[in-house]
PDB file of N, CA and C in Angstrom:
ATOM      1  N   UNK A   1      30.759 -40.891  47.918  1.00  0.00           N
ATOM      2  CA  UNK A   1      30.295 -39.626  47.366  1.00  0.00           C
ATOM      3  C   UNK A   1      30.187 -38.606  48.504  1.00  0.00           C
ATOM      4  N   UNK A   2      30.562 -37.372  48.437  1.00  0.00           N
ATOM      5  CA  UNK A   2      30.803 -36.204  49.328  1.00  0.00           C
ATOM      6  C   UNK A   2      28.962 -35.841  49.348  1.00  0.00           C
ATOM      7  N   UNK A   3      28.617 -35.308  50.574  1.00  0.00           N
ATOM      8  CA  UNK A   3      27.513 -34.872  51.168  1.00  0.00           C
ATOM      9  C   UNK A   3      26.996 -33.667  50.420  1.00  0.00           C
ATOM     10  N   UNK A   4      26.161 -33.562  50.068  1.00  0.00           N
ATOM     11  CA  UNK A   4      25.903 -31.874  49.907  1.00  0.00           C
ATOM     12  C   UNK A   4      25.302 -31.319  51.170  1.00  0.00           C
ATOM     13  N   UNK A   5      25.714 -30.327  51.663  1.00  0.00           N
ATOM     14  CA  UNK A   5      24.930 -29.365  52.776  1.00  0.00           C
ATOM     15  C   UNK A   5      24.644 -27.953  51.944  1.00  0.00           C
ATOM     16  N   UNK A   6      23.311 -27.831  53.049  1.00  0.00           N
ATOM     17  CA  UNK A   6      22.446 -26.427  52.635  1.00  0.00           C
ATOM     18  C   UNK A   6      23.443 -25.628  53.654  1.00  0.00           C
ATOM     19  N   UNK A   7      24.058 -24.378  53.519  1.00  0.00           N
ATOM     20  CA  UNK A   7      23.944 -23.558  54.533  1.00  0.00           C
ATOM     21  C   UNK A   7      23.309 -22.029  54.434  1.00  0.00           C
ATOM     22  N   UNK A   8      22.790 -22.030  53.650  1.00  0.00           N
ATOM     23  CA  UNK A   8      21.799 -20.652  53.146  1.00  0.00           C
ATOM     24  C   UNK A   8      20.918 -21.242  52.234  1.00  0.00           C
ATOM     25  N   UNK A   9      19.463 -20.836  52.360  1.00  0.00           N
ATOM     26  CA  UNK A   9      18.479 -20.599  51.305  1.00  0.00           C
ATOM     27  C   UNK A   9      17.969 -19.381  50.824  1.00  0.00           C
ATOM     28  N   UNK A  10      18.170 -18.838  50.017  1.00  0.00           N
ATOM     29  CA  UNK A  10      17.547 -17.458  49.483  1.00  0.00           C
ATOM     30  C   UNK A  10      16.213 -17.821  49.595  1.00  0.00           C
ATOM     31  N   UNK A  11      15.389 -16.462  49.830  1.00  0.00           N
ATOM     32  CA  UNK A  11      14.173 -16.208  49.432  1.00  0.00           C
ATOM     33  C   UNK A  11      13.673 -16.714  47.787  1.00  0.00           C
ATOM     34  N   UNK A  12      12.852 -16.970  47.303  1.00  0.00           N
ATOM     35  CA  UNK A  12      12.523 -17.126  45.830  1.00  0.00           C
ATOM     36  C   UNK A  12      12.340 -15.833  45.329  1.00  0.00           C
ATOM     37  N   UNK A  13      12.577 -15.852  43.921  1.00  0.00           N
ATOM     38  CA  UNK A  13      12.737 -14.248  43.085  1.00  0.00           C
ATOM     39  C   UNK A  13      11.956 -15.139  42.036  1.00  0.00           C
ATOM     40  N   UNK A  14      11.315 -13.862  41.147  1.00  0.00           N
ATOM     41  CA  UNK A  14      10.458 -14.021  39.937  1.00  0.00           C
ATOM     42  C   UNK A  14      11.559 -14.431  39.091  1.00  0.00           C
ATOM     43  N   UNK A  15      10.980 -15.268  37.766  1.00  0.00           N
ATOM     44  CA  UNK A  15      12.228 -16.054  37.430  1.00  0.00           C
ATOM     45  C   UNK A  15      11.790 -15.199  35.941  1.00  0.00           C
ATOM     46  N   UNK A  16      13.156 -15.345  35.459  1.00  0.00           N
ATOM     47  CA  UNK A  16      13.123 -14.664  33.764  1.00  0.00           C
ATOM     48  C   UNK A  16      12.722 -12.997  33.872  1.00  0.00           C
ATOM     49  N   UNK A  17      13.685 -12.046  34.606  1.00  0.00           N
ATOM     50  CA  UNK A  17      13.103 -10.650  35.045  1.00  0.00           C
ATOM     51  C   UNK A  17      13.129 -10.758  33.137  1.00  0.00           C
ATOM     52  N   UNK A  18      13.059  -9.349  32.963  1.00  0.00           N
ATOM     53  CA  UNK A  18      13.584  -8.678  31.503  1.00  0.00           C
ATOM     54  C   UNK A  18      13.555  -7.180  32.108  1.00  0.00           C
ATOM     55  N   UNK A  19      14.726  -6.327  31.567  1.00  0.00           N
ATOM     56  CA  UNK A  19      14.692  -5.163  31.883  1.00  0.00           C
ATOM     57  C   UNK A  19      15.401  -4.578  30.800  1.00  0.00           C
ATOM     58  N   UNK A  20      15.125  -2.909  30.928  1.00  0.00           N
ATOM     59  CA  UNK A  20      15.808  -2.163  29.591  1.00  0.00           C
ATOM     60  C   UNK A  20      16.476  -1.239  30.563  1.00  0.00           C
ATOM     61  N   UNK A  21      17.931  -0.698  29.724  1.00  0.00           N
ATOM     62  CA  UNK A  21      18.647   0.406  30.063  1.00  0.00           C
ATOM     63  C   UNK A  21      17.761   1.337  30.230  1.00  0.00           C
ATOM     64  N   UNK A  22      17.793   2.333  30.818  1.00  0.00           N
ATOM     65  CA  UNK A  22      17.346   3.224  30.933  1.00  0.00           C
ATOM     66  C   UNK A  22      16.975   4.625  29.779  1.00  0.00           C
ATOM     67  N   UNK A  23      17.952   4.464  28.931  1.00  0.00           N
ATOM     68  CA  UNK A  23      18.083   4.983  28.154  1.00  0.00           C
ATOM     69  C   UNK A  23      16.864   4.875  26.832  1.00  0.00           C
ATOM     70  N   UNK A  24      16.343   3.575  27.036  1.00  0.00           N
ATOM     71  CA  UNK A  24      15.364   2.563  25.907  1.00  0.00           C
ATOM     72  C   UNK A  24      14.672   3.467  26.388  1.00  0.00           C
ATOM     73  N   UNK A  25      13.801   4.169  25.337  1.00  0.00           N
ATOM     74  CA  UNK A  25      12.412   4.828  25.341  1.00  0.00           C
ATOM     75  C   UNK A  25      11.526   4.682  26.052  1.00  0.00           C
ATOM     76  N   UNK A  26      10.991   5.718  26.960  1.00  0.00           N
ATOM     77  CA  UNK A  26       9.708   4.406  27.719  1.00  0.00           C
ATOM     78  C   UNK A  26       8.876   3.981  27.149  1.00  0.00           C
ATOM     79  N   UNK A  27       8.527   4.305  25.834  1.00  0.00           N
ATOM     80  CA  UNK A  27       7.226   4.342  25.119  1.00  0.00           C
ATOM     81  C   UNK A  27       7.792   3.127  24.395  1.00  0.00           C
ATOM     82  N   UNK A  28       9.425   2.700  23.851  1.00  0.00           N
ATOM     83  CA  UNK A  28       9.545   1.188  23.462  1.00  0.00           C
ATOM     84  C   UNK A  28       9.663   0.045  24.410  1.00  0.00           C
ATOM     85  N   UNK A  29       9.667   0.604  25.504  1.00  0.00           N
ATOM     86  CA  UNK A  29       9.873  -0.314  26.907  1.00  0.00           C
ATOM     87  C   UNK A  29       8.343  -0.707  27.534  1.00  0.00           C
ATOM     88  N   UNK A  30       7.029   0.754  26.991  1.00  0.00           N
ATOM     89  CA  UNK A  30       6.043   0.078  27.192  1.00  0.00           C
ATOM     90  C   UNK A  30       5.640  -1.006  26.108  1.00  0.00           C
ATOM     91  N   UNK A  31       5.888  -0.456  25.131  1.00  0.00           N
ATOM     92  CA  UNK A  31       5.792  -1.958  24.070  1.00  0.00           C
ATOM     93  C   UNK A  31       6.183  -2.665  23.886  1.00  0.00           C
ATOM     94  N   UNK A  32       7.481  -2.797  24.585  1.00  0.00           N
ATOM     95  CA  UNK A  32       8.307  -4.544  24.675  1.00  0.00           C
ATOM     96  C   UNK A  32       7.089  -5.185  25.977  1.00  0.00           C
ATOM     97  N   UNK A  33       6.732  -4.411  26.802  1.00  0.00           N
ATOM     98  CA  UNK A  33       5.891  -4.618  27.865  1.00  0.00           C
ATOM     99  C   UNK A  33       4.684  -5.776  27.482  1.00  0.00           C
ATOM    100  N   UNK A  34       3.870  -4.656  26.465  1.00  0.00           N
ATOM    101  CA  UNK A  34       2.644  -4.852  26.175  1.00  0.00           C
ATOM    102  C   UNK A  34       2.983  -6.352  24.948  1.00  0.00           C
ATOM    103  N   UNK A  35       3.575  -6.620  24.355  1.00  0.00           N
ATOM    104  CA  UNK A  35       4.133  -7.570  23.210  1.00  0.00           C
ATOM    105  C   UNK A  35       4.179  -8.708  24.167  1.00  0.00           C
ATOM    106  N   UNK A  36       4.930  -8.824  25.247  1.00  0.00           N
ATOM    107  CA  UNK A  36       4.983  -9.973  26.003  1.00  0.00           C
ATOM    108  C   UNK A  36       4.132 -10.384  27.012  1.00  0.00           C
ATOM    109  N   UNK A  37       3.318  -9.481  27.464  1.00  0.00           N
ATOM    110  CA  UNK A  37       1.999  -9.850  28.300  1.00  0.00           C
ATOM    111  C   UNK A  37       0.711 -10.718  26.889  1.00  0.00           C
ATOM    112  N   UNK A  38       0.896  -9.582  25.513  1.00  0.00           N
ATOM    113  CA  UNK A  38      -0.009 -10.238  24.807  1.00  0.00           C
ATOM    114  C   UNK A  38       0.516 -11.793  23.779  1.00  0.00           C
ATOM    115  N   UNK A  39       1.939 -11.903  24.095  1.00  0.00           N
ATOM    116  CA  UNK A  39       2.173 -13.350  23.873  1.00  0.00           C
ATOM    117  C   UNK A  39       2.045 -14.288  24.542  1.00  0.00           C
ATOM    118  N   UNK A  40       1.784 -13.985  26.130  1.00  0.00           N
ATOM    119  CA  UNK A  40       1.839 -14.805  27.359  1.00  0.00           C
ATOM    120  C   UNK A  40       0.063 -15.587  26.936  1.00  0.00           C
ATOM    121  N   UNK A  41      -0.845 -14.564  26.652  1.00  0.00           N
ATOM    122  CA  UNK A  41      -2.545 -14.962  26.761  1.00  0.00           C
ATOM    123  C   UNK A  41      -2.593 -15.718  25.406  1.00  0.00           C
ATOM    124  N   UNK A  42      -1.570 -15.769  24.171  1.00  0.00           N
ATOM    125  CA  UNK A  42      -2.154 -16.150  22.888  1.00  0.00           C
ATOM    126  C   UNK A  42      -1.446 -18.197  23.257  1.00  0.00           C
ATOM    127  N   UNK A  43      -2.352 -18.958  22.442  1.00  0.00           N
ATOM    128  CA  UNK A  43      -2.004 -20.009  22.525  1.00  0.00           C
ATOM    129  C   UNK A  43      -0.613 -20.163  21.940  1.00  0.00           C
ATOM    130  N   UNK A  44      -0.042 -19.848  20.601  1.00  0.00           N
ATOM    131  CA  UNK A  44       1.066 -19.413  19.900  1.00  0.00           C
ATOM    132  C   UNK A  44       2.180 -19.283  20.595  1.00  0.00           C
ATOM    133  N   UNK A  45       1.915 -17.821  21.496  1.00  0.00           N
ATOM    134  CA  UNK A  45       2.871 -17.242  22.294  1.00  0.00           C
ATOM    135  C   UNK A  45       3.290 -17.897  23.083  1.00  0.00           C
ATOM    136  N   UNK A  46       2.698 -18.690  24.108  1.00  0.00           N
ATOM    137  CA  UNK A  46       3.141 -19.403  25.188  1.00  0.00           C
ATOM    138  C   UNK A  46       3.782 -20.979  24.266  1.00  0.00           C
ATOM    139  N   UNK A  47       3.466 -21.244  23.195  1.00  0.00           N
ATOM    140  CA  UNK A  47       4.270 -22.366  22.751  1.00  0.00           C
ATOM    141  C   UNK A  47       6.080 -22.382  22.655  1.00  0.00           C
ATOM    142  N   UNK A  48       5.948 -20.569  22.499  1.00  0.00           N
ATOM    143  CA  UNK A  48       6.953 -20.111  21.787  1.00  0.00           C
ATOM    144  C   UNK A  48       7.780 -19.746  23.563  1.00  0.00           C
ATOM    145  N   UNK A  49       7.047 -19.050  24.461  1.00  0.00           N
ATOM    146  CA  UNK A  49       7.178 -19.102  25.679  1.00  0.00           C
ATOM    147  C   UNK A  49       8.256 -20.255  26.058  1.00  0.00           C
ATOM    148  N   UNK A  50       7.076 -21.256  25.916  1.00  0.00           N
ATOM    149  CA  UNK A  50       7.176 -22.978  27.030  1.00  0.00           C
ATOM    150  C   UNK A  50       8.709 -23.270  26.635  1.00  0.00           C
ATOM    151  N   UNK A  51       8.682 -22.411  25.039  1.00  0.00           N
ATOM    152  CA  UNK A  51      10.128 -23.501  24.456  1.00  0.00           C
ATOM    153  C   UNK A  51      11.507 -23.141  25.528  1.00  0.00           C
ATOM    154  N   UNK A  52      11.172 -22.039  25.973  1.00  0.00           N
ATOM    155  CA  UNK A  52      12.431 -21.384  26.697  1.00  0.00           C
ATOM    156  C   UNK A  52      12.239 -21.273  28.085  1.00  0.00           C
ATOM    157  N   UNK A  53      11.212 -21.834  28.682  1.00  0.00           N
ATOM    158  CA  UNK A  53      10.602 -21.963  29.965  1.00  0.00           C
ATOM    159  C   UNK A  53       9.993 -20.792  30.835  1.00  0.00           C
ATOM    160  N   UNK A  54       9.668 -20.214  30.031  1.00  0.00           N
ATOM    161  CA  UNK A  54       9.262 -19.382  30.513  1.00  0.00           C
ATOM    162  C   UNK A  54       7.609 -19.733  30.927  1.00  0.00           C
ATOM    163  N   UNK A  55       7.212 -19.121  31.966  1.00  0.00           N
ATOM    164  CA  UNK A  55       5.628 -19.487  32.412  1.00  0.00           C
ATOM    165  C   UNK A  55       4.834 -18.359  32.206  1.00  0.00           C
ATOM    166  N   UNK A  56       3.958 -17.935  32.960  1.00  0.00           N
ATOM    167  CA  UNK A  56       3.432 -17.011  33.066  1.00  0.00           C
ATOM    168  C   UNK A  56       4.052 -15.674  33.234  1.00  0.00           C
ATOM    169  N   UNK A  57       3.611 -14.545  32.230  1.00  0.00           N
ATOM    170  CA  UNK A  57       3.914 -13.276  32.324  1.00  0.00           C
ATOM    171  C   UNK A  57       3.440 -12.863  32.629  1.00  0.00           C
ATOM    172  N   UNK A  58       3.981 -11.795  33.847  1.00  0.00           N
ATOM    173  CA  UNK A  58       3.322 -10.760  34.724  1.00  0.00           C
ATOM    174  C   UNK A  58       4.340  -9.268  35.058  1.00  0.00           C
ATOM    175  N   UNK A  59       3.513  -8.082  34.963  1.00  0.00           N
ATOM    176  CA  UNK A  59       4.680  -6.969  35.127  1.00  0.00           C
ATOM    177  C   UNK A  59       5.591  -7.478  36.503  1.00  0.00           C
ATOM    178  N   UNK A  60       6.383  -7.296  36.040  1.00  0.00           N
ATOM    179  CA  UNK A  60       7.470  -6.850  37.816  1.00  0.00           C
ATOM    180  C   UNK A  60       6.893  -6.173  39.032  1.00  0.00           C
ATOM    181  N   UNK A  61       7.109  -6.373  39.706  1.00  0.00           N
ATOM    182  CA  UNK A  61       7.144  -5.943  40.903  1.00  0.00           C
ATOM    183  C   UNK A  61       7.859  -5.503  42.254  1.00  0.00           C
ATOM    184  N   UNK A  62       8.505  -4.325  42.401  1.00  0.00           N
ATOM    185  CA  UNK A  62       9.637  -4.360  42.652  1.00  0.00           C
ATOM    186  C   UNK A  62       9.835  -5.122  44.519  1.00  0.00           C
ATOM    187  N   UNK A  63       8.310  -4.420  45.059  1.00  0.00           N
ATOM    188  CA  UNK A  63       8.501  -4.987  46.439  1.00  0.00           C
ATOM    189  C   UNK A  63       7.389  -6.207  47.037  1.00  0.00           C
ATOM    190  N   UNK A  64       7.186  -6.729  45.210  1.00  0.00           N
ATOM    191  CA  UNK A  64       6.880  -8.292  45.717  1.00  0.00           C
ATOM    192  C   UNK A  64       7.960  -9.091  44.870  1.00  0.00           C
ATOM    193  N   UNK A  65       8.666  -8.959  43.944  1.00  0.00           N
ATOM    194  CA  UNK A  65       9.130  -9.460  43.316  1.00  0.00           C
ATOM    195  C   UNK A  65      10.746  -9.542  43.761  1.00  0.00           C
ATOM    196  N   UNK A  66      11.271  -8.436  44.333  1.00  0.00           N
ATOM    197  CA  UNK A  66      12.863  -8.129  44.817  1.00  0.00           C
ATOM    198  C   UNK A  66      13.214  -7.887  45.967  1.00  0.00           C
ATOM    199  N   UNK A  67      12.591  -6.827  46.418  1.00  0.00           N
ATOM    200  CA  UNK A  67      12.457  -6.212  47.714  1.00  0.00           C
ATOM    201  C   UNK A  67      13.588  -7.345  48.536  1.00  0.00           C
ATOM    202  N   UNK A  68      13.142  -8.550  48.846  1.00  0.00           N
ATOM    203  CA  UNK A  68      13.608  -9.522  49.932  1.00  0.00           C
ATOM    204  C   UNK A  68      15.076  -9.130  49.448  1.00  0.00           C
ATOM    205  N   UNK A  69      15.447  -9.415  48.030  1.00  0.00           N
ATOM    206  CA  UNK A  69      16.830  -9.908  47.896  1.00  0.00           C
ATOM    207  C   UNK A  69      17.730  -8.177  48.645  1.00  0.00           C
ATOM    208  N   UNK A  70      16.785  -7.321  48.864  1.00  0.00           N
ATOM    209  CA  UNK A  70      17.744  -6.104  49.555  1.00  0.00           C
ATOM    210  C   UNK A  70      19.123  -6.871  50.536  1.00  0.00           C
ATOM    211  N   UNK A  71      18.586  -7.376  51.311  1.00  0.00           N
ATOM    212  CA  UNK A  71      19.367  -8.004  52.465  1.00  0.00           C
ATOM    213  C   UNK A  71      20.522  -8.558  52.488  1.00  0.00           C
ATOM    214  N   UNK A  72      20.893  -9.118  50.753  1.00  0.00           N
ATOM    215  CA  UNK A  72      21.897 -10.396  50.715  1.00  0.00           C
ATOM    216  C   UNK A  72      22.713  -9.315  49.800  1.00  0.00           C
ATOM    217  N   UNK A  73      22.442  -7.995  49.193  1.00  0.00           N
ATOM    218  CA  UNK A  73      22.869  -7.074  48.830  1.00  0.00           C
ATOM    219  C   UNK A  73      22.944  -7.661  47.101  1.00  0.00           C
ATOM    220  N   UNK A  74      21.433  -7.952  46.811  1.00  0.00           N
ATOM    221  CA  UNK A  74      21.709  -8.537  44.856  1.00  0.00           C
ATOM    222  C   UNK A  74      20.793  -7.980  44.673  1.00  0.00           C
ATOM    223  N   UNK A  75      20.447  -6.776  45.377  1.00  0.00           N
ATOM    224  CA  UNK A  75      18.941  -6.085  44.529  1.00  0.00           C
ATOM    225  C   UNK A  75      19.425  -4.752  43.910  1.00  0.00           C
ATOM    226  N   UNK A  76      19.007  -4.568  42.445  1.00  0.00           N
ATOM    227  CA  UNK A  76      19.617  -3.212  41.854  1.00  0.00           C
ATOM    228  C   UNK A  76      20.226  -3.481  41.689  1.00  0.00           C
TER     229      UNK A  76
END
């Protein structure tokens, strides 16, 4: 069996972003917002969550969450 070698490790990135065109309303982009922070706290929600692996929801963050990947040129 052939070796695997590491020769790069990325930094870790928040997993499962979600983002809207720009174009999406901000006022439906704050409520896709607010819908998935308040499915993350309901017992329900996170069942429905877990099924797709998703963990904990938290807003984005652009320069804790991306920022790093500037460097390798995959940010934006």
């Amino acid at each position: 069996m052939a070796q695997l070698r590491v020769i790069m490790t990325t930094p870790k990135v928040a997993p499962h972003p979600v983002s809207a065109h720009p174009r999406v309303p901000k006022a439906l982009r704050e409520k896709m917002t607010a819908t998935l922070l308040k499915l993350s706290k309901e017992k329900d929600g996170m069942e429905l969550l877990n099924r797709v692996r998703i963990g904990e929801v938290v807003p984005a963050d652009y320069a804790r969450d991306y920022k790093n990947l500037e460097k390798f040129g995959a940010a934006r």
